[in-house]
N, C-alpha and C. Protein backbone atom coordinates (compact mmCIF):
# COMPACT_ATOMS: atom_id res chain seq x y z
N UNK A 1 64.33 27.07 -21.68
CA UNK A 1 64.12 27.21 -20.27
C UNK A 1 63.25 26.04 -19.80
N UNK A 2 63.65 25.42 -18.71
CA UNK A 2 63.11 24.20 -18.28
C UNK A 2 61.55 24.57 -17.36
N UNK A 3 61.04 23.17 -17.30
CA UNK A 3 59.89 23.78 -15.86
C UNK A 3 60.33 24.14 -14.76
N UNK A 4 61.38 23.52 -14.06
CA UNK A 4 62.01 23.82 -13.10
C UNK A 4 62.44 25.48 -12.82
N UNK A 5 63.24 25.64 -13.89
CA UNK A 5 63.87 27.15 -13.43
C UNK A 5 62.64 27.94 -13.99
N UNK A 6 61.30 28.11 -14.82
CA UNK A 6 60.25 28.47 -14.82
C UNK A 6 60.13 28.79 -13.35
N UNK A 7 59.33 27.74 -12.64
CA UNK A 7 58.90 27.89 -11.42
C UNK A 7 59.78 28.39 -10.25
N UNK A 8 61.29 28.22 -10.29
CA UNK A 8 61.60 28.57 -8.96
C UNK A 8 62.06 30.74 -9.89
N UNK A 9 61.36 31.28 -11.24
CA UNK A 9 61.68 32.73 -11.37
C UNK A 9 60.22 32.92 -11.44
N UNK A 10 58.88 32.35 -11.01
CA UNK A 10 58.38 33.16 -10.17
C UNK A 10 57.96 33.71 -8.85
N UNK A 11 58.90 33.40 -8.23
CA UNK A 11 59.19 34.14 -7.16
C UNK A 11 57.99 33.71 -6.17
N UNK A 12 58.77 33.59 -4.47
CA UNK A 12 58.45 32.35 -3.25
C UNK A 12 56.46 32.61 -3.51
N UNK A 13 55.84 34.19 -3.58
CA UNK A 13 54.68 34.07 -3.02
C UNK A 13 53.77 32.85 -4.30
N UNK A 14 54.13 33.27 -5.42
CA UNK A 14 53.50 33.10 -6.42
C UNK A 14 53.87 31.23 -6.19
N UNK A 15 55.03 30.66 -5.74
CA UNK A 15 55.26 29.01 -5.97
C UNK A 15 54.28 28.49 -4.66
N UNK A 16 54.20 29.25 -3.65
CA UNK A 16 53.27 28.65 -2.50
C UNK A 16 51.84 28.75 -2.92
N UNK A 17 51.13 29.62 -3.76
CA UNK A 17 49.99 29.82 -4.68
C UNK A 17 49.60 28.95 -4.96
N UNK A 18 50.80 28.56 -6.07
CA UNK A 18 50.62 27.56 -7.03
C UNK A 18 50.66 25.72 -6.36
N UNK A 19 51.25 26.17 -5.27
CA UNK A 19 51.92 24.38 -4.45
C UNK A 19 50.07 24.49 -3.67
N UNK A 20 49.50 25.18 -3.01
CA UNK A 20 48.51 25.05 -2.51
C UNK A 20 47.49 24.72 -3.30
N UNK A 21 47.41 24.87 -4.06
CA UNK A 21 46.20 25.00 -5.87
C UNK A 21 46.60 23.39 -6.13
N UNK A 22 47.50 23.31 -6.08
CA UNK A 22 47.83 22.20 -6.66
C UNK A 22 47.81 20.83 -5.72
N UNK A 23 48.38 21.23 -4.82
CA UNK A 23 47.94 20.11 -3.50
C UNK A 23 46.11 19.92 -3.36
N UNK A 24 45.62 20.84 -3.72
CA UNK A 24 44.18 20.64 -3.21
C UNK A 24 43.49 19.85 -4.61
N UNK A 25 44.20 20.09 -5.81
CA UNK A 25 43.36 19.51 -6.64
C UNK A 25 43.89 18.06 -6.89
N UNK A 26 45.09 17.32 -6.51
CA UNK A 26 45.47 16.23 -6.04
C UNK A 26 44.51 15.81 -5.39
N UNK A 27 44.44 16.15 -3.56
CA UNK A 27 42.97 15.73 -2.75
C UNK A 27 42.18 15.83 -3.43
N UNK A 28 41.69 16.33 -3.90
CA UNK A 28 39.86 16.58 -4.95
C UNK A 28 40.10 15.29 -5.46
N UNK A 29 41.30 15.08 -6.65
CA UNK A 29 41.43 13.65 -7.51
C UNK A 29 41.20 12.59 -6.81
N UNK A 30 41.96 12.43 -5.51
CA UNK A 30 42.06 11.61 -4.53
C UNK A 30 40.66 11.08 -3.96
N UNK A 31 39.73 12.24 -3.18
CA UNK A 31 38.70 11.99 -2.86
C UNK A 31 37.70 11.31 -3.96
N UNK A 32 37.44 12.17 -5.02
CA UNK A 32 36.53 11.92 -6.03
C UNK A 32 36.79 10.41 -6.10
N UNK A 33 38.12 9.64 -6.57
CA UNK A 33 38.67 8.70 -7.24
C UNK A 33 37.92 7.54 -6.26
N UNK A 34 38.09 7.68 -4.91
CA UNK A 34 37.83 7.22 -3.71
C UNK A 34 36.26 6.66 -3.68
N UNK A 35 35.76 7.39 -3.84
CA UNK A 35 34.46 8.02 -3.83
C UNK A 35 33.52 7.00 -5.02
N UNK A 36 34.16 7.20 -6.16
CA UNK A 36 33.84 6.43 -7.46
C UNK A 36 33.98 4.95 -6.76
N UNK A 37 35.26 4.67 -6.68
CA UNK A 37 35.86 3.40 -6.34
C UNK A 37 35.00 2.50 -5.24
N UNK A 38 34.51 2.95 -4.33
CA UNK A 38 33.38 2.96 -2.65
C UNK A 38 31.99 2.40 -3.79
N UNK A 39 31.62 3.42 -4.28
CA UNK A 39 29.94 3.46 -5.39
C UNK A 39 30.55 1.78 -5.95
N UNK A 40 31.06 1.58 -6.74
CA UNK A 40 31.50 0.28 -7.25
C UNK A 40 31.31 -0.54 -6.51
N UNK A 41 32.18 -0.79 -5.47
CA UNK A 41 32.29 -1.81 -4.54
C UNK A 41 31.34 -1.81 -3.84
N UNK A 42 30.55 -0.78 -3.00
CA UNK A 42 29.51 -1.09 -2.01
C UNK A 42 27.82 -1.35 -3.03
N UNK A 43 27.91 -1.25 -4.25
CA UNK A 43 26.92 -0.78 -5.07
C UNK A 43 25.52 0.20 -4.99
N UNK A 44 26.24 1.42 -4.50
CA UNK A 44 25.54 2.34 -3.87
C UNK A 44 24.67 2.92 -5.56
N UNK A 45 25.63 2.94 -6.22
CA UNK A 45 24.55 3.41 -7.35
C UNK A 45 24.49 2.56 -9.02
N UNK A 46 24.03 1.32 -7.70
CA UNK A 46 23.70 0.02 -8.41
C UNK A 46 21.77 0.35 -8.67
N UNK A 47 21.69 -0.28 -9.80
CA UNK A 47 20.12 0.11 -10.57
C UNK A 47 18.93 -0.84 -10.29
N UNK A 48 19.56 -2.14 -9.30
CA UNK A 48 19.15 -3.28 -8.75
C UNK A 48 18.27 -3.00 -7.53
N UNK A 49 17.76 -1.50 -7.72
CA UNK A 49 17.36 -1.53 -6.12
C UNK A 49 15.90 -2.15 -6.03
N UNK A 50 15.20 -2.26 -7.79
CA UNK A 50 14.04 -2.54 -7.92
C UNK A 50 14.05 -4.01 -7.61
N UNK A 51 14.92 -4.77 -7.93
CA UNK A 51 15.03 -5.98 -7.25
C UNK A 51 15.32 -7.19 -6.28
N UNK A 52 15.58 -5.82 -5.38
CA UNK A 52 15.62 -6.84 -3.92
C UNK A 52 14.55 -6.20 -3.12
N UNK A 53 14.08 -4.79 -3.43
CA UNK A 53 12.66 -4.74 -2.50
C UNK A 53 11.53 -5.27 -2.85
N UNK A 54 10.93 -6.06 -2.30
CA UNK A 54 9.94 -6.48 -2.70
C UNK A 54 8.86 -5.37 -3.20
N UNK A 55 7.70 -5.43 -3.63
CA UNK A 55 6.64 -4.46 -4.18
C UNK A 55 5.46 -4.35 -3.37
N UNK A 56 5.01 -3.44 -3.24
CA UNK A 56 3.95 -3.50 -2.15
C UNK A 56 2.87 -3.53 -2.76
N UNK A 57 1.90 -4.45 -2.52
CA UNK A 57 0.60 -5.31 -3.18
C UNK A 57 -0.51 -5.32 -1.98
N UNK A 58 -1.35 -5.68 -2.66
CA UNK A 58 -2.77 -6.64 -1.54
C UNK A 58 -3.38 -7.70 -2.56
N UNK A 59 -3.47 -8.69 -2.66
CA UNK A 59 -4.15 -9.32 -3.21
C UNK A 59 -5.59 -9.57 -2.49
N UNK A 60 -6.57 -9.71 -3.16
CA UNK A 60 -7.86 -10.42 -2.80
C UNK A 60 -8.05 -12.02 -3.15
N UNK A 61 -8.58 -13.02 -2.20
CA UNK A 61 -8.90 -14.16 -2.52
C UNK A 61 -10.45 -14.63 -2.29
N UNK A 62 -10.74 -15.29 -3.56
CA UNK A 62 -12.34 -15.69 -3.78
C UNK A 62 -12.30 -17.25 -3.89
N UNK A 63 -13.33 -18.02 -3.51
CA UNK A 63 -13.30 -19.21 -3.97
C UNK A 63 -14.52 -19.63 -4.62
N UNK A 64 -14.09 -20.60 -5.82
CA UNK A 64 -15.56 -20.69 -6.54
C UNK A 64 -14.85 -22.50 -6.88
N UNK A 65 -16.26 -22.60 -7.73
CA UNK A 65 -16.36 -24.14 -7.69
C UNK A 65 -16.75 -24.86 -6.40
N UNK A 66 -17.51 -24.26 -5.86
CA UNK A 66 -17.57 -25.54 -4.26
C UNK A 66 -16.11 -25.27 -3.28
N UNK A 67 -15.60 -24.11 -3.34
CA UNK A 67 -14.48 -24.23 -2.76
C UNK A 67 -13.18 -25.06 -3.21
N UNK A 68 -13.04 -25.49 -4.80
CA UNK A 68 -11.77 -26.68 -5.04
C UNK A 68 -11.07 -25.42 -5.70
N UNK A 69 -11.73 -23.89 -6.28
CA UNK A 69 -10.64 -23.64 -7.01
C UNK A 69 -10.91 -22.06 -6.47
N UNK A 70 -9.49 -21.05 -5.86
CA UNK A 70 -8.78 -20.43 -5.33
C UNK A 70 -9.10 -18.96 -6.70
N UNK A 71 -9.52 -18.12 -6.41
CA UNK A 71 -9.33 -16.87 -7.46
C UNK A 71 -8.25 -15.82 -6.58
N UNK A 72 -7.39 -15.56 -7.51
CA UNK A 72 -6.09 -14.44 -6.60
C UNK A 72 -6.33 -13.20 -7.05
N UNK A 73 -7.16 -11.90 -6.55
CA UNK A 73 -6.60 -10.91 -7.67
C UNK A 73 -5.74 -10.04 -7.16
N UNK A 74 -4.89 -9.11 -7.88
CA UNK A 74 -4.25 -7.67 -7.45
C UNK A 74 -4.80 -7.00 -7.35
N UNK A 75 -5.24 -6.75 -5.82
CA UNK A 75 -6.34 -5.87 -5.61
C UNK A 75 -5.58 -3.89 -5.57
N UNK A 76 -4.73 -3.90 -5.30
CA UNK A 76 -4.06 -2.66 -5.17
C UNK A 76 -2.40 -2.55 -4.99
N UNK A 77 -2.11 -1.80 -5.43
CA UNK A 77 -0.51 -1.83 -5.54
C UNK A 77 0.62 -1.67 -6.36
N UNK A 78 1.38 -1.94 -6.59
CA UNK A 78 2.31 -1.91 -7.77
C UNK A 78 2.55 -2.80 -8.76
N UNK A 79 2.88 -2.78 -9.60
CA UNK A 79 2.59 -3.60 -10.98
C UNK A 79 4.16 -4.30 -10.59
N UNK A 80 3.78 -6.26 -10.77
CA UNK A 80 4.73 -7.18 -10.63
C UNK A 80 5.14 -7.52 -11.90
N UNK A 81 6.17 -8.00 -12.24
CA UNK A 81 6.68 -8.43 -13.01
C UNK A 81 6.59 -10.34 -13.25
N UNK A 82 5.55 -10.66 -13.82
CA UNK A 82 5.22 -11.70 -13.92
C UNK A 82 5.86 -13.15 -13.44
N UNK A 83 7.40 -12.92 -14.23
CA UNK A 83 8.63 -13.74 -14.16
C UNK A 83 8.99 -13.54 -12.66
N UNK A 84 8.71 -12.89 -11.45
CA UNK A 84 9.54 -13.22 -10.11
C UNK A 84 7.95 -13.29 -9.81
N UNK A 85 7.08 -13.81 -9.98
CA UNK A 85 5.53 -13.84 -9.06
C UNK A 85 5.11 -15.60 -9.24
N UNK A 86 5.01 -16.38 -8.37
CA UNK A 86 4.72 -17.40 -8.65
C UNK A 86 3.55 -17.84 -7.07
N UNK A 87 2.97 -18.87 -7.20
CA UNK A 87 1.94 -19.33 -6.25
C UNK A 87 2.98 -20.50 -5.47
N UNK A 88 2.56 -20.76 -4.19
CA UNK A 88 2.81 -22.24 -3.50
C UNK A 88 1.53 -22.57 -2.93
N UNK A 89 1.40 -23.58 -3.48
CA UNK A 89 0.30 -24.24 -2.82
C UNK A 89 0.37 -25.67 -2.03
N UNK A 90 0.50 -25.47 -0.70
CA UNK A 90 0.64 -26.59 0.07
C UNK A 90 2.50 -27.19 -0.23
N UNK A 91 3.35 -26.56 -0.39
CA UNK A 91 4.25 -26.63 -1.22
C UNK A 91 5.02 -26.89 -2.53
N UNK A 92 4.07 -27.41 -3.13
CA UNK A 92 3.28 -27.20 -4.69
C UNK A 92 4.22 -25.91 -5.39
N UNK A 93 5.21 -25.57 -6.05
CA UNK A 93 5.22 -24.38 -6.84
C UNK A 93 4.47 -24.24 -8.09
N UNK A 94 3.52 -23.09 -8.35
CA UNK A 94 2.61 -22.80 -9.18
C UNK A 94 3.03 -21.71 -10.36
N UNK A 95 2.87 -21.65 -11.28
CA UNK A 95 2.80 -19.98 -12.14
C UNK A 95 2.06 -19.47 -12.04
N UNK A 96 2.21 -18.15 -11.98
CA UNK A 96 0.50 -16.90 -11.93
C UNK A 96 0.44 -17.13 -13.59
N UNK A 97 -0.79 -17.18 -14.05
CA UNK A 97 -1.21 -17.39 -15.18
C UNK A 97 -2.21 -16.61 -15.46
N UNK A 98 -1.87 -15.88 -17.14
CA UNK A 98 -2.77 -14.90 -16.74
C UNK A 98 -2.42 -13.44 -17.15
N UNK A 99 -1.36 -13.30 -16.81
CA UNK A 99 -0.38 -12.21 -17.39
C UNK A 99 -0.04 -11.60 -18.90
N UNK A 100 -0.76 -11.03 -19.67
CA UNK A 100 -0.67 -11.46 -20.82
C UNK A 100 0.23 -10.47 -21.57
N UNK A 101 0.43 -9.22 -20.49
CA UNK A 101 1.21 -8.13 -21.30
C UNK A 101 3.02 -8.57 -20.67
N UNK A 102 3.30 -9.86 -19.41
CA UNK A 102 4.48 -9.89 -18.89
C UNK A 102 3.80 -9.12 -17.46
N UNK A 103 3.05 -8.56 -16.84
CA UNK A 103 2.96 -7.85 -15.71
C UNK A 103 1.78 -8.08 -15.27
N UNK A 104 1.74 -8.36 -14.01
CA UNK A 104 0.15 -8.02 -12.71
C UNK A 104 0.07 -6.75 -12.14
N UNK A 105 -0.89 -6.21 -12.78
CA UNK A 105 -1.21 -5.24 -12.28
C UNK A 105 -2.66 -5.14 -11.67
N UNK A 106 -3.17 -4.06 -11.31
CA UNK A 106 -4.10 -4.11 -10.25
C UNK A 106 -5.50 -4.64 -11.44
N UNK A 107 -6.53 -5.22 -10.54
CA UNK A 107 -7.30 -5.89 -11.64
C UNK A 107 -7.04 -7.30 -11.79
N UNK A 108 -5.25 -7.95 -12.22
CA UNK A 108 -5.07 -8.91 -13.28
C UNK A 108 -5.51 -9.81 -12.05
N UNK A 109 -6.21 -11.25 -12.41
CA UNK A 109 -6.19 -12.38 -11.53
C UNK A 109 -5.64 -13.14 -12.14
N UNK A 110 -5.77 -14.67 -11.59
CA UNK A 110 -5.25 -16.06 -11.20
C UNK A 110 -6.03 -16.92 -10.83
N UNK A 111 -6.21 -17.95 -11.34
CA UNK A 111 -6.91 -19.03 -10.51
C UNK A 111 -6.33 -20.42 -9.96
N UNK A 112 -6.21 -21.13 -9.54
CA UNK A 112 -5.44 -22.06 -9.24
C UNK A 112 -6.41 -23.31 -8.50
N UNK A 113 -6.00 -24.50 -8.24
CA UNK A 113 -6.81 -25.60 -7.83
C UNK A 113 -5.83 -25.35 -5.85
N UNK A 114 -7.42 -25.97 -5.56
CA UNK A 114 -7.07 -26.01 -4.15
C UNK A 114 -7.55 -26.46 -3.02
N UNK A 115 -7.88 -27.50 -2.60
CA UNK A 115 -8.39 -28.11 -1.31
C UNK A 115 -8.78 -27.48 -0.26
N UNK A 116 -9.99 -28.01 0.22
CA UNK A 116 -10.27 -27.07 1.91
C UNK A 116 -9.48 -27.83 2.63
N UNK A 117 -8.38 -26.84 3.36
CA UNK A 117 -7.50 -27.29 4.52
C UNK A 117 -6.51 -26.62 3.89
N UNK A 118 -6.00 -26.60 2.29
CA UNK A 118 -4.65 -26.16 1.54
C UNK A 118 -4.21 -24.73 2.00
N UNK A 119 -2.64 -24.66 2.19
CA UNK A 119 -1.93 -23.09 2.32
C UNK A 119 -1.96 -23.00 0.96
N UNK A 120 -2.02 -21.78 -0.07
CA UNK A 120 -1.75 -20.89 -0.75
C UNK A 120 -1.14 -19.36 -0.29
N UNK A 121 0.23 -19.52 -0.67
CA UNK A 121 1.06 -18.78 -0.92
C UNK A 121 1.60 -17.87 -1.56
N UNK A 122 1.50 -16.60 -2.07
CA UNK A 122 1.92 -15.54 -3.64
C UNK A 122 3.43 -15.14 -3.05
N UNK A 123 4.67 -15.43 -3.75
CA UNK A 123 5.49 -15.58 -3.50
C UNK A 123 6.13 -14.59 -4.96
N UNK A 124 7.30 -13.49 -3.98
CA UNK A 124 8.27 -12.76 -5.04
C UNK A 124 9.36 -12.68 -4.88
N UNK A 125 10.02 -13.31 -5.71
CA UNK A 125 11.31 -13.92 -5.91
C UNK A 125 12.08 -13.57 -7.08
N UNK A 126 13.26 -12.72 -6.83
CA UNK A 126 14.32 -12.47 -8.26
C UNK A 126 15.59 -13.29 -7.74
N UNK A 127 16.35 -12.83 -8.26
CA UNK A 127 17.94 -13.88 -8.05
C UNK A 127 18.80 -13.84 -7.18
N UNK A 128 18.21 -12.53 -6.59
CA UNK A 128 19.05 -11.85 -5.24
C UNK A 128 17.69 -11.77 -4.20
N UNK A 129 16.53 -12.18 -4.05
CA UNK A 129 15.69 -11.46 -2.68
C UNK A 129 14.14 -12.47 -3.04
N UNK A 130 13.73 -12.54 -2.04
CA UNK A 130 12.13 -13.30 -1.64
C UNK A 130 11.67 -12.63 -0.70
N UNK A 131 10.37 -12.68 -1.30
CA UNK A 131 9.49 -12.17 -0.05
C UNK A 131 8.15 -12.67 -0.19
N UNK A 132 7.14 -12.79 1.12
CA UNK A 132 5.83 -13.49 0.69
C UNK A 132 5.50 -12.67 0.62
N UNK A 133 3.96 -12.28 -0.47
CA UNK A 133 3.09 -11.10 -0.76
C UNK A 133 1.84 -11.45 -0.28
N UNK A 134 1.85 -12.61 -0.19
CA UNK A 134 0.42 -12.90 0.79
C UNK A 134 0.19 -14.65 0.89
N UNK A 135 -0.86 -14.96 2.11
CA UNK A 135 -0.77 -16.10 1.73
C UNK A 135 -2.58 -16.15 2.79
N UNK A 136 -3.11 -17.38 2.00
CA UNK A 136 -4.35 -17.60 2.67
C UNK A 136 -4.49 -19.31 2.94
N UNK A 137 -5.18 -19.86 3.83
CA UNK A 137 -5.65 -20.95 4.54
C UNK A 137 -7.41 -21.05 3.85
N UNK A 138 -7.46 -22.29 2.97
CA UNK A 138 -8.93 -22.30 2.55
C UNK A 138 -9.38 -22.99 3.85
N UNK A 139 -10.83 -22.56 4.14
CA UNK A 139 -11.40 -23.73 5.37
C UNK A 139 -12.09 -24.47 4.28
């Protein structure tokens, strides 16, 4: 006995049952499939989200030496990832130095050389996003 004559001996109520059950779990496939396919393409549940928002920080700035050299610390905030944290100074790109576990966290400083008149810049940057985290004017 085939599927065919199966289905048309159980009789009209029981094949509209079965055609409705079955149409809806098509749509379900359909939607779900949809759904998956959207997440992919739009990268809705992409794991990258830590790397295009920037991190929310405060740094503190001190100057010692007569004013030639700049102290940066992380005064409060979230712990940076060393590798996207770098200084500009006067357009100068700098490394935060200093970092010894890979991360700035609150506490870690920096020191850097720096002229009265110089911009200093703390700059966070991954491969996809920048943002400035702070920047100070020595007088």
């Amino acid at each position: 006995m085939g599927l065919r004559t199966r289905f048309r001996s159980l009789g009209r109520p029981v094949q509209v049952v079965l055609g409705v059950f079955l149409g809806l779990l098509f749509l379900l496939g359909a939607v779900m499939g949809t759904a998956v396919l959207g997440s992919f393409v739009l990268g809705v549940g992409d794991s990258s989200e830590s790397t295009t928002n920037p991190p929310r920080v405060q740094f503190d700035y001190r100057t010692t030496d007569g004013g030639e050299t700049l102290e940066i610390t992380h005064g409060g905030g979230q712990s940076i990832d060393v590798g996207t944290l770098h200084l500009v100074v006067d357009g100068e790109p700098r490394a935060w130095e200093g970092a010894a576990d890979g991360h700035v966290d609150v506490g870690d400083s920096t020191t850097t050389s720096a002229s009265s008149g110089a911009t200093v810049t703390v700059v966070w940057e991954t491969s996809n996003a920048y943002a400035v985290l702070g920047s100070i004017t020595l007088q």
